[in-house]
Protein backbone atom coordinates (compact mmCIF):
# COMPACT_ATOMS: atom_id res chain seq x y z
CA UNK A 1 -0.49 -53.71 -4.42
CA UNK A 2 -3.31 -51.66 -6.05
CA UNK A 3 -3.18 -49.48 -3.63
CA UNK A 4 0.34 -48.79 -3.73
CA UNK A 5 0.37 -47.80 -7.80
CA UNK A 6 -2.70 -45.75 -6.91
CA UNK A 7 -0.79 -43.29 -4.17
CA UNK A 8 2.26 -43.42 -6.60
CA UNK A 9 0.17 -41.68 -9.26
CA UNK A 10 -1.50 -38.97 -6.81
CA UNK A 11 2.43 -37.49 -5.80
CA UNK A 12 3.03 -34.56 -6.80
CA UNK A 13 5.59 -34.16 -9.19
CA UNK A 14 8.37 -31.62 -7.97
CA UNK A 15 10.10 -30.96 -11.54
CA UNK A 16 6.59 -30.52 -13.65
CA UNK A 17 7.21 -28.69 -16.86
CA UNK A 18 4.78 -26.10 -18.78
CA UNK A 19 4.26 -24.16 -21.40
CA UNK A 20 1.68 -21.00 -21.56
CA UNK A 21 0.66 -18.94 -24.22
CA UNK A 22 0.88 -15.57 -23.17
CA UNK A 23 0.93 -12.33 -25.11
CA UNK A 24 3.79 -10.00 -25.01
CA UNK A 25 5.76 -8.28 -28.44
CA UNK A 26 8.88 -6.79 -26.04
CA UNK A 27 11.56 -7.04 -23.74
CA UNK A 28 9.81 -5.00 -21.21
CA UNK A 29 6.99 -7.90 -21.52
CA UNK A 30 9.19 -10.70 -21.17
CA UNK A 31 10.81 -9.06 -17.66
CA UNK A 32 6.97 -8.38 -16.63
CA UNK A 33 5.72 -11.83 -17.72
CA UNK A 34 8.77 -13.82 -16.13
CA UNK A 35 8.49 -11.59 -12.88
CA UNK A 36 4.94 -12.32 -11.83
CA UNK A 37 5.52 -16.14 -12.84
CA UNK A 38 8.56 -15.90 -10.39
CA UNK A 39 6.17 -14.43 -7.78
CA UNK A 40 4.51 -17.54 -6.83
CA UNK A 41 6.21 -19.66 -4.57
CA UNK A 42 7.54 -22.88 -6.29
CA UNK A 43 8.25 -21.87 -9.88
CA UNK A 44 11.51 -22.90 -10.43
CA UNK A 45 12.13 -21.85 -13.98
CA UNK A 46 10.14 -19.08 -15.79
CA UNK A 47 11.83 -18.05 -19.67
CA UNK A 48 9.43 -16.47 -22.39
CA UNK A 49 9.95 -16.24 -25.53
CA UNK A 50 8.74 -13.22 -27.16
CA UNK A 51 9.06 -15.47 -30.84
CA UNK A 52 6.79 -17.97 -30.06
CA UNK A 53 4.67 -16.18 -27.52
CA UNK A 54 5.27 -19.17 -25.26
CA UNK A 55 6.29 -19.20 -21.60
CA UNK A 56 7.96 -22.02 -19.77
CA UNK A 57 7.83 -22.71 -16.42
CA UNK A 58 8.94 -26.01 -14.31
CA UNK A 59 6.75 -25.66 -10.94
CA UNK A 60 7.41 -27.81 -7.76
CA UNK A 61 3.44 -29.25 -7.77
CA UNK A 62 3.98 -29.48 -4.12
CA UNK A 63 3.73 -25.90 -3.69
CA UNK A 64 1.93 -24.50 -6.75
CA UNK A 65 -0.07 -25.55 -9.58
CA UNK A 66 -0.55 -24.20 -13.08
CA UNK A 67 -3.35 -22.18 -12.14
CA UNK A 68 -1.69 -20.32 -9.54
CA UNK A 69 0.93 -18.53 -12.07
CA UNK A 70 -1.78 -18.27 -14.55
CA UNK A 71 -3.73 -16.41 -11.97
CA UNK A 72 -0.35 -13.90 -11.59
CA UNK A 73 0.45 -13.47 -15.03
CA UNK A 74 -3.68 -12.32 -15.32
């Protein structure tokens, strides 16, 4: 049974949500900023909020990571 809980924790969670401090004062920012987080495959959801300076992504972890749109928004 240990086993079992142990693989259970290692999948990969296909709805994983984020948020990402990025800078950006505009409109013109938030289309950039959202465009190159919808660039890499598996992000479902990319919305920043110029307010907050926040963006929020939900990723499929299958096919990307965090580090992957923080590597395209760079």
């Amino acid at each position: 049974m240990v086993g079992l809980s142990t693989l259970a924790q290692d999948t990969k969670n296909k709805n994983a949500k984020f948020d990402v401090e990025v800078n950006g004062n505009c409109e013109m920012c938030k289309k950039r900023i959202e465009k190159a987080a919808f660039s890499v495959a598996g992000v479902k959801m990319a919305q920043y909020h110029i307010e907050d300076k926040k963006l929020h992504l939900v990723i499929n972890e299958q096919k990307c990571n965090l580090l992957d749109v923080q590597k395209a928004l760079a």
